[in-house]
C-alpha atoms as a PDB file:
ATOM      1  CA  UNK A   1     -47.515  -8.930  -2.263  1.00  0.00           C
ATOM      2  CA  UNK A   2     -46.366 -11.974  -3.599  1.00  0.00           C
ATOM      3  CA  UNK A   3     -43.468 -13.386  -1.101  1.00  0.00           C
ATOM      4  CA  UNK A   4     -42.393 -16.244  -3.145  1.00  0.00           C
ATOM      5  CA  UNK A   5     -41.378 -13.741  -6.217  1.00  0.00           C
ATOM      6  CA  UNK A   6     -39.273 -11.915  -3.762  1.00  0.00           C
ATOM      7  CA  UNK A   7     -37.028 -14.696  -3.026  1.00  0.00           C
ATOM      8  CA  UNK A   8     -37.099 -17.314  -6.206  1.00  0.00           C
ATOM      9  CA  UNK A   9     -38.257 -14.452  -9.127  1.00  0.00           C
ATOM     10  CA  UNK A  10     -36.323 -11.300 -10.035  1.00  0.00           C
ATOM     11  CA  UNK A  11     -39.244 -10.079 -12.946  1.00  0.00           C
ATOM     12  CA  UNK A  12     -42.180  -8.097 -12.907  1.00  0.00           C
ATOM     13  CA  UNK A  13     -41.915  -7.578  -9.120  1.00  0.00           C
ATOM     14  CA  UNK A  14     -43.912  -4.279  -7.971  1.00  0.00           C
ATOM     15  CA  UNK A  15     -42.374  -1.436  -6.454  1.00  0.00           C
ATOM     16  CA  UNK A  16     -43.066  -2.447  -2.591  1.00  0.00           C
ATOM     17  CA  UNK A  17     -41.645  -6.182  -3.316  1.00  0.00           C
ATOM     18  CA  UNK A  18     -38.317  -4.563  -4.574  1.00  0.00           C
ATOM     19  CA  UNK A  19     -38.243  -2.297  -2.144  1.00  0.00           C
ATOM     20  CA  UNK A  20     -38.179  -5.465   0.562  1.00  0.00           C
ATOM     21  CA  UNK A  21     -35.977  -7.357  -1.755  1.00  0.00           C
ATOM     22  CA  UNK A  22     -33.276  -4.415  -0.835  1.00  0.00           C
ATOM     23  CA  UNK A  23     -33.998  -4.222   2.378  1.00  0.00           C
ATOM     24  CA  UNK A  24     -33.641  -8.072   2.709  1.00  0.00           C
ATOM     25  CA  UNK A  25     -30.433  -7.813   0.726  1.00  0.00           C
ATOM     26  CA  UNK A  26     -28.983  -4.751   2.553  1.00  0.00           C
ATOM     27  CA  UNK A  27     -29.622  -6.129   5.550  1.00  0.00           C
ATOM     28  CA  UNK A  28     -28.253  -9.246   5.217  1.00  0.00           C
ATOM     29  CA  UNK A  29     -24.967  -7.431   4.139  1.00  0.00           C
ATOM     30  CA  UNK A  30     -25.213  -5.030   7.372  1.00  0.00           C
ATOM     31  CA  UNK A  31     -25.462  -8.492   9.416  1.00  0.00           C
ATOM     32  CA  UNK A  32     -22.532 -10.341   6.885  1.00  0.00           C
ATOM     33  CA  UNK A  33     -20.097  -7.272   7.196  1.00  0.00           C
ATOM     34  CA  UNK A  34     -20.643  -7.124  11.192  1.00  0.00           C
ATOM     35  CA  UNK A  35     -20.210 -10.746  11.855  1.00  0.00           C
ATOM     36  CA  UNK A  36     -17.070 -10.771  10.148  1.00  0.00           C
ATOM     37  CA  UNK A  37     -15.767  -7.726  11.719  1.00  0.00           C
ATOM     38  CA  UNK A  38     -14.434  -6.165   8.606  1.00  0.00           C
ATOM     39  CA  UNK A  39     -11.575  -3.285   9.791  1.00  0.00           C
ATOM     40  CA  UNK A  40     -11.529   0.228   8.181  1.00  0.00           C
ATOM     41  CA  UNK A  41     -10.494   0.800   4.121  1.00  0.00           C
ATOM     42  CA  UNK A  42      -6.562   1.526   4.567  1.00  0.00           C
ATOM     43  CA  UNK A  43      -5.938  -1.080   7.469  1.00  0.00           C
ATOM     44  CA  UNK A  44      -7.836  -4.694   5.177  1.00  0.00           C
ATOM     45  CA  UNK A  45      -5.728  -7.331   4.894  1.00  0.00           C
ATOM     46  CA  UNK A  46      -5.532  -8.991   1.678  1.00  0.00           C
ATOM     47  CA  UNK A  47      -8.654 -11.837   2.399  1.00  0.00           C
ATOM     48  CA  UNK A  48     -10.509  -9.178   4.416  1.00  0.00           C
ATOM     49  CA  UNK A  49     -10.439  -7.021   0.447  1.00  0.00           C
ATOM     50  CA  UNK A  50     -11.157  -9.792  -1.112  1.00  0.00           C
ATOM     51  CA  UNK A  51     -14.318 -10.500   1.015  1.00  0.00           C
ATOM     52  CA  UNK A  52     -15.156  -7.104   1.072  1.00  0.00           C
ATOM     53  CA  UNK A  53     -15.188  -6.731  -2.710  1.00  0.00           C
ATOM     54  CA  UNK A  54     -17.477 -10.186  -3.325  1.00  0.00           C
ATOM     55  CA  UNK A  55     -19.616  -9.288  -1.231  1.00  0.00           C
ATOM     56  CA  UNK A  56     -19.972  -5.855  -2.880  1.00  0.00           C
ATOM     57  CA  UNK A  57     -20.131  -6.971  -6.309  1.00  0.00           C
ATOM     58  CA  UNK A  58     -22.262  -9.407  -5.816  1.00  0.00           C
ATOM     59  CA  UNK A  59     -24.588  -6.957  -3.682  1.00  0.00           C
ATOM     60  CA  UNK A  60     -24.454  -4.385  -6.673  1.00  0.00           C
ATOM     61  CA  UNK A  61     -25.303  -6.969  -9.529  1.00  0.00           C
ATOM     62  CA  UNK A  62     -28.118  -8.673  -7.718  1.00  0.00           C
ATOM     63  CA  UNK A  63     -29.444  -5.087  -7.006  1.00  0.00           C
ATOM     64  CA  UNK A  64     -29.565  -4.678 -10.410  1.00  0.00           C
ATOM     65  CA  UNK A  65     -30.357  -7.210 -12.196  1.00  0.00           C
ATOM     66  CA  UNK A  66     -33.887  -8.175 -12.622  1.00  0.00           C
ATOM     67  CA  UNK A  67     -33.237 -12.006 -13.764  1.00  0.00           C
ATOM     68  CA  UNK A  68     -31.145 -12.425 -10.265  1.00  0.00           C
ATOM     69  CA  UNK A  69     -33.001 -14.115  -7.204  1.00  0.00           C
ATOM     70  CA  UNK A  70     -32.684 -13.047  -4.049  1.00  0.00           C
ATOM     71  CA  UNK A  71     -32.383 -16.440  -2.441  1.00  0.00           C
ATOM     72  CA  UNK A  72     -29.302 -16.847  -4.632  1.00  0.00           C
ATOM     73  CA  UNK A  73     -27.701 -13.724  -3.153  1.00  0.00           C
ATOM     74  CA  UNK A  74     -28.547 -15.185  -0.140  1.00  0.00           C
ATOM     75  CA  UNK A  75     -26.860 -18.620   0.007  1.00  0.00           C
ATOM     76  CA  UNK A  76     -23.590 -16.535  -1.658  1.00  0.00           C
ATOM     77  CA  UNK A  77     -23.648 -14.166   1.394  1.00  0.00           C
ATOM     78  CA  UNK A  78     -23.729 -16.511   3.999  1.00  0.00           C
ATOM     79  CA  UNK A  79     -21.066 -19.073   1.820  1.00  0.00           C
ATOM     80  CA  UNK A  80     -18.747 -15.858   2.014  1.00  0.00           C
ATOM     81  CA  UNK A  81     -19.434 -15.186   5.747  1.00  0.00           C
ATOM     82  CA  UNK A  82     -18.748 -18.338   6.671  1.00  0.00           C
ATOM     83  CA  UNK A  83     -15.268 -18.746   4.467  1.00  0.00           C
ATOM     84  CA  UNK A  84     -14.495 -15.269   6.184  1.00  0.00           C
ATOM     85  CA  UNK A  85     -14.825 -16.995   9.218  1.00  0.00           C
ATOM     86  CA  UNK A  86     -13.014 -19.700   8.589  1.00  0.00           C
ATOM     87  CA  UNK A  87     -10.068 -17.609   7.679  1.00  0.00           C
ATOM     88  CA  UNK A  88      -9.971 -15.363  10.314  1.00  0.00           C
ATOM     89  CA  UNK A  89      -9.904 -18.540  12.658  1.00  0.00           C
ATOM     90  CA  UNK A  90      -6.693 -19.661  10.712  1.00  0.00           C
ATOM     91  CA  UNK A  91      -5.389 -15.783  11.320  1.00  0.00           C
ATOM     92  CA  UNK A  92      -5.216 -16.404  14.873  1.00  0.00           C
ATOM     93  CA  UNK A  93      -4.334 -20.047  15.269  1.00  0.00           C
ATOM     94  CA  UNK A  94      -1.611 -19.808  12.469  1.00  0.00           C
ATOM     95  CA  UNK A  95      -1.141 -16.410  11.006  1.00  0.00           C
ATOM     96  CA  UNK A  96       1.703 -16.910   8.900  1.00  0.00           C
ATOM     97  CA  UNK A  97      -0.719 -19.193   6.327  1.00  0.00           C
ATOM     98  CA  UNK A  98      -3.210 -16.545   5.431  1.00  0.00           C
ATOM     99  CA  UNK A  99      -1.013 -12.436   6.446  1.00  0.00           C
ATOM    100  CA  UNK A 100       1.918 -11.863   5.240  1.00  0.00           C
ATOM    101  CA  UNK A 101       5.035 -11.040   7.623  1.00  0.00           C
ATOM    102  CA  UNK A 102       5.783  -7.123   7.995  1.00  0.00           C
ATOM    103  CA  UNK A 103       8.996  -6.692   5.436  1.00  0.00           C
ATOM    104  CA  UNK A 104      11.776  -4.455   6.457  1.00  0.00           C
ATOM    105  CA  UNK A 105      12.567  -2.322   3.271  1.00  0.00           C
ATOM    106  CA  UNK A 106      14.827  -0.240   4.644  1.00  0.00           C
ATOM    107  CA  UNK A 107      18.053  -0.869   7.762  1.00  0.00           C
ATOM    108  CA  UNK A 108      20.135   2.070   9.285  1.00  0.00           C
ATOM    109  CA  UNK A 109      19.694   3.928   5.942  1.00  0.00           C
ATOM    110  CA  UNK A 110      20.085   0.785   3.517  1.00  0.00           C
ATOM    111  CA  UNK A 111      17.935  -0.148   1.248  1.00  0.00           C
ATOM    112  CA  UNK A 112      17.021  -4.376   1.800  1.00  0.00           C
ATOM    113  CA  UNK A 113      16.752  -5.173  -1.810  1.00  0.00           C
ATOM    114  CA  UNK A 114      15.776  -8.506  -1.645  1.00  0.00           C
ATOM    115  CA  UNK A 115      12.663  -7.634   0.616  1.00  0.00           C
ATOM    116  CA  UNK A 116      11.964  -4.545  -1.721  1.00  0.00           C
ATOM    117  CA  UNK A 117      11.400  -7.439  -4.275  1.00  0.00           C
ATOM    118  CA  UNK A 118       9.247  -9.625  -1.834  1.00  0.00           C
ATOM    119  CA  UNK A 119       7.398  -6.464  -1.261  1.00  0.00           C
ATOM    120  CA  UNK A 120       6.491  -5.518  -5.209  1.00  0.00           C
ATOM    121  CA  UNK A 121       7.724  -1.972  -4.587  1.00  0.00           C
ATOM    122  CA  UNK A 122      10.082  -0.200  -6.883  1.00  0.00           C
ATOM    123  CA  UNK A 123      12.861   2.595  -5.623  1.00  0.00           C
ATOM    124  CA  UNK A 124      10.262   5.148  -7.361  1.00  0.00           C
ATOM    125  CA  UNK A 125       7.534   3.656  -4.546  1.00  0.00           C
ATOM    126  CA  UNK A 126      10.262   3.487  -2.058  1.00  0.00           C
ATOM    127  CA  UNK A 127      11.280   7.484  -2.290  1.00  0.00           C
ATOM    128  CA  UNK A 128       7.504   8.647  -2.366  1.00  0.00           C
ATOM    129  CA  UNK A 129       6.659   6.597   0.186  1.00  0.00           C
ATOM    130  CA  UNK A 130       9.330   8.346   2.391  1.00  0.00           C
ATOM    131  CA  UNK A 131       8.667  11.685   0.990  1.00  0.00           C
ATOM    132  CA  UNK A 132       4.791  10.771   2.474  1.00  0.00           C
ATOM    133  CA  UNK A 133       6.188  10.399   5.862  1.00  0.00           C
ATOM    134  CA  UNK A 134       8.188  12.854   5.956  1.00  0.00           C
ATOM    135  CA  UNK A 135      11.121  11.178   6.097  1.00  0.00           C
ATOM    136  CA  UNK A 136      12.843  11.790   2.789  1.00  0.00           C
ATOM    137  CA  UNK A 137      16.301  12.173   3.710  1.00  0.00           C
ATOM    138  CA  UNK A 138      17.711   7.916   3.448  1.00  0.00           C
ATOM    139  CA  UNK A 139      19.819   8.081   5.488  1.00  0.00           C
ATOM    140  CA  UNK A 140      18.308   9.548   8.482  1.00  0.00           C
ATOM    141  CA  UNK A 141      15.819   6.371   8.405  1.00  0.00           C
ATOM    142  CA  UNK A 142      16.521   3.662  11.017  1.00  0.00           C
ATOM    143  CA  UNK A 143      13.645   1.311   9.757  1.00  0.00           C
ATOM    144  CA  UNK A 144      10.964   1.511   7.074  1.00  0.00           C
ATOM    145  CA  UNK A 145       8.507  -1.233   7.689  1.00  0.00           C
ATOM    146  CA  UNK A 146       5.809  -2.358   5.154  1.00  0.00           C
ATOM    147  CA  UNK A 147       3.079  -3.993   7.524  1.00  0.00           C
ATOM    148  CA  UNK A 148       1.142  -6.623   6.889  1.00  0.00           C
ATOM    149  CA  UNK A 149      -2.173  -4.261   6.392  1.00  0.00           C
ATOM    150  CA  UNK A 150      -0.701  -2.375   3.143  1.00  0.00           C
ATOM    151  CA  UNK A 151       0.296   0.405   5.519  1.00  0.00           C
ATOM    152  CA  UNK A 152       3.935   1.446   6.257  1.00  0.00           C
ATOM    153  CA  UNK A 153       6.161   2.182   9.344  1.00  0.00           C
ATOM    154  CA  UNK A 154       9.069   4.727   9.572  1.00  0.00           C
ATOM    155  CA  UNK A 155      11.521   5.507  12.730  1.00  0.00           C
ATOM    156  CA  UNK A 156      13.764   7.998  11.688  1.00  0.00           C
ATOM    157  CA  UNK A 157      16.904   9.243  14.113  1.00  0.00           C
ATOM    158  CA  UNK A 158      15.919  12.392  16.547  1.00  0.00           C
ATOM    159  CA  UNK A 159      17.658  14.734  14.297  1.00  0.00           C
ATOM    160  CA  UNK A 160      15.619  14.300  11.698  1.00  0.00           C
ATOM    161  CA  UNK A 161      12.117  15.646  12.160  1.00  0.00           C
ATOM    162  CA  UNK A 162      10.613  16.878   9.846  1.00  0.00           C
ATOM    163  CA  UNK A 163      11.366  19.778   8.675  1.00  0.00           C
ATOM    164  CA  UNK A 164       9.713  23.422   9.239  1.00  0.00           C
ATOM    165  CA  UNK A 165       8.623  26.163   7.037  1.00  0.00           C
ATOM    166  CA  UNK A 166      11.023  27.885   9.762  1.00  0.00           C
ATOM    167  CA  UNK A 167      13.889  25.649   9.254  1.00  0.00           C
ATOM    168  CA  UNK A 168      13.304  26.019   5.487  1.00  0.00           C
ATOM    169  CA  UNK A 169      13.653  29.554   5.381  1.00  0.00           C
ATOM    170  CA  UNK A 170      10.522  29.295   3.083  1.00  0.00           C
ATOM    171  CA  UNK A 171      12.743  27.714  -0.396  1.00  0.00           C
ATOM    172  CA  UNK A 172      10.816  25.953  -3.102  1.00  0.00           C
ATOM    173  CA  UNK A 173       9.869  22.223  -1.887  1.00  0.00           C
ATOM    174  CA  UNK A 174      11.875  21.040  -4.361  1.00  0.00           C
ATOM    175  CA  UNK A 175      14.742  22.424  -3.129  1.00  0.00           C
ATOM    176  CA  UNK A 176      14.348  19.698  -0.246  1.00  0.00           C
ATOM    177  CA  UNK A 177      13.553  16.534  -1.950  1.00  0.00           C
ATOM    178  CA  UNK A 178      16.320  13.832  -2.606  1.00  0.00           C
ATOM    179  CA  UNK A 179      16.322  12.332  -6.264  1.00  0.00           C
ATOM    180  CA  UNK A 180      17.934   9.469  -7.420  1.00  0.00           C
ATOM    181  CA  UNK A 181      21.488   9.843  -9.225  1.00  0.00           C
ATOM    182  CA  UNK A 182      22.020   6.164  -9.711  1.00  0.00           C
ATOM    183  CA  UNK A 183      20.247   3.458  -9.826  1.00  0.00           C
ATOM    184  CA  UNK A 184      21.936  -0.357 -10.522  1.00  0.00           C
ATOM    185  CA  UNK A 185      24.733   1.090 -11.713  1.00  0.00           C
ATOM    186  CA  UNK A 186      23.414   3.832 -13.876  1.00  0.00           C
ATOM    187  CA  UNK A 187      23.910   7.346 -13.535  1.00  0.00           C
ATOM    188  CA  UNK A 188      21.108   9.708 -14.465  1.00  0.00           C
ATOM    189  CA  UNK A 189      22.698  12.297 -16.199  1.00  0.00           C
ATOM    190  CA  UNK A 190      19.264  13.971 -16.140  1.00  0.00           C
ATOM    191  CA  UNK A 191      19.545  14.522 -12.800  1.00  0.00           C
ATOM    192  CA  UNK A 192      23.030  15.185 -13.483  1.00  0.00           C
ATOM    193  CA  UNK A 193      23.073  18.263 -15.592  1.00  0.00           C
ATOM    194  CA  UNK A 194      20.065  19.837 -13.674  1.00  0.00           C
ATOM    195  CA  UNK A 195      22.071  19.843 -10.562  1.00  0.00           C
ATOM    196  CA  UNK A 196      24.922  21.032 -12.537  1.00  0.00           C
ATOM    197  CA  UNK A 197      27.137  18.685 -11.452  1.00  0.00           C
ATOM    198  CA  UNK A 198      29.510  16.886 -13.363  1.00  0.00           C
ATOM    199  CA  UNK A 199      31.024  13.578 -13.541  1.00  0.00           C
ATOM    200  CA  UNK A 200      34.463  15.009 -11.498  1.00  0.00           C
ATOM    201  CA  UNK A 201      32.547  15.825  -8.410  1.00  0.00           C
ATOM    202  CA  UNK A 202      30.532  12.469  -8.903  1.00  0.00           C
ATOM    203  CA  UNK A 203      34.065  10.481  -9.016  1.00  0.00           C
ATOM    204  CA  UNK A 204      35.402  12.947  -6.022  1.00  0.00           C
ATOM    205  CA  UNK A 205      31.816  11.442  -4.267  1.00  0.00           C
ATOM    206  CA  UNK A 206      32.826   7.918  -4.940  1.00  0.00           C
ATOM    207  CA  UNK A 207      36.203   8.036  -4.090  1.00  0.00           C
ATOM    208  CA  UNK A 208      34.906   9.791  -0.425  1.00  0.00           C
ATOM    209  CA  UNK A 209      32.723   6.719   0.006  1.00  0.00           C
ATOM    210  CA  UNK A 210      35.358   4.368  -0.736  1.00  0.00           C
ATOM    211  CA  UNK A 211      33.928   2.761  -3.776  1.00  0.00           C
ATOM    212  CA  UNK A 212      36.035   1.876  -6.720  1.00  0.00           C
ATOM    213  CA  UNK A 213      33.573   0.890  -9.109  1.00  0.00           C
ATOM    214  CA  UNK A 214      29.931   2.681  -9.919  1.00  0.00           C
ATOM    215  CA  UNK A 215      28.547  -0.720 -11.273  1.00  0.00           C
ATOM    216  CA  UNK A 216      28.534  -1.921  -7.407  1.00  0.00           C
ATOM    217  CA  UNK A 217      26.147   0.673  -6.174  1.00  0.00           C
ATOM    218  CA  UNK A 218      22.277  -0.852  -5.958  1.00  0.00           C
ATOM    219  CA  UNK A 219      20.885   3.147  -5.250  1.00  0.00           C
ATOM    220  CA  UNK A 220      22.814   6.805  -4.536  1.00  0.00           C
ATOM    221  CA  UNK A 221      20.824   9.114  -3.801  1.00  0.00           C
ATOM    222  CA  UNK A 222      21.647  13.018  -4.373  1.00  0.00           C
ATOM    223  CA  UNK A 223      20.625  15.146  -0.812  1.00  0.00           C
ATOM    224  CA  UNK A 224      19.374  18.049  -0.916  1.00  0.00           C
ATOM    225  CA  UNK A 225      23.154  19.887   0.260  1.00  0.00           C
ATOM    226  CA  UNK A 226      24.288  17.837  -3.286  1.00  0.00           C
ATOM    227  CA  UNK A 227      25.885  15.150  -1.457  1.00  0.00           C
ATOM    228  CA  UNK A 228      25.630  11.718  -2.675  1.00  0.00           C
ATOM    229  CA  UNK A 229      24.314   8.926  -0.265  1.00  0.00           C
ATOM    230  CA  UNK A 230      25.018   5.364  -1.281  1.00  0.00           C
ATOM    231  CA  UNK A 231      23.322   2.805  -0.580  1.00  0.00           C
ATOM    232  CA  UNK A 232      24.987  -0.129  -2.131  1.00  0.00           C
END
């Protein structure tokens, strides 16, 4: 066994050197991955991925590849876990440099646009993300919070659980899911005409909400009782 071709050669090693080689390497990542205390898939902040996929690709190609040398996979490991380090120091001491601030996305039923821009999330993302926590009704939602982990946080008003097969009387899911009617403006006469609605009870709707002019409404959203909530 030749134990300077393990570390400084990546050809013509025999089966037992590469088999230490990985064990070196996987071990090394075992001891890289507890040190920096990476948190479950779901809950990584955005350095935490970023760490987490290095140190996987580079794991995976040096694996692989029988040019690499294991002493270079090395040095990169311990560069990475001691950047991760550094980082997680500045999450502590000054968190708003290196997470970003939970973003309120949604108020008392209306839609924040400005934050729904900050967040990268379109009304598409903002409906299914509701529909996910069972909290697809708008304007039953006090607060929908995206958190600085990637997940998101709902508190919805006591009246609005979600809802039971019971409740439901067992009707087709999709007679329970709010769609979008207008977006920016625009009507979608899609939804429209599969509603069979018209444009009178949509002006009758407007008028009942006080609003003069469609072009003012940023989202209205068409309940599942074919009402129309506005958020403007």
């Amino acid at each position: 066994m030749n134990i300077y071709a393990i570390f400084f050669q990546g050809e013509k090693l025999s089966i037992l050197e590469l088999f230490i080689r990985t064990s070196i390497l996987y071990f090394m990542l075992f001891g890289s991955a507890k040190v920096m205390g990476f948190r479950q898939p779901g809950i990584l902040t955005s350095y935490n991925f970023l760490m987490a996929a290095g140190i996987s690709h580079i794991a995976a190609s040096r694996m692989v590849n029988p040019k690499a040398r294991l002493v270079d996979a090395i040095a990169i490991i311990i560069v990475y876990t001691l950047i991760n380090l550094f980082i997680s120091y500045l999450y502590f001491k000054v968190p708003s440099v290196v997470s970003q601030k939970p973003i309120i996305l949604v108020k008392n039923g209306k839609v924040i646009k400005n934050n729904l821009s900050k967040a990268k999330l379109t009304i598409d993302n903002l409906i299914s993300i509701l529909r996910q926590k069972d909290a697809s009704n708008l304007e039953k939602v006090e607060y929908l919070i995206a958190e600085s982990t990637g997940d998101f946080s709902v508190a919805v008003n006591n009246n609005s659980l979600p809802i039971t097969k019971l409740d439901m009387a067992m009707t087709s899911p999709q007679d329970i899911l709010s769609q979008i009617l207008i977006y920016k403006g625009k009507v979608d006469e899609k939804i429209l005409k599969k509603n069979r609605l018209s444009y009178d009870w949509l002006e009758k709707e407007l008028k009942s909400n006080n609003i003069d002019n469609i072009n003012d409404i940023y989202l209205g959203i068409l309940t599942s009782d074919k009402k129309l909530y506005i958020s403007p």
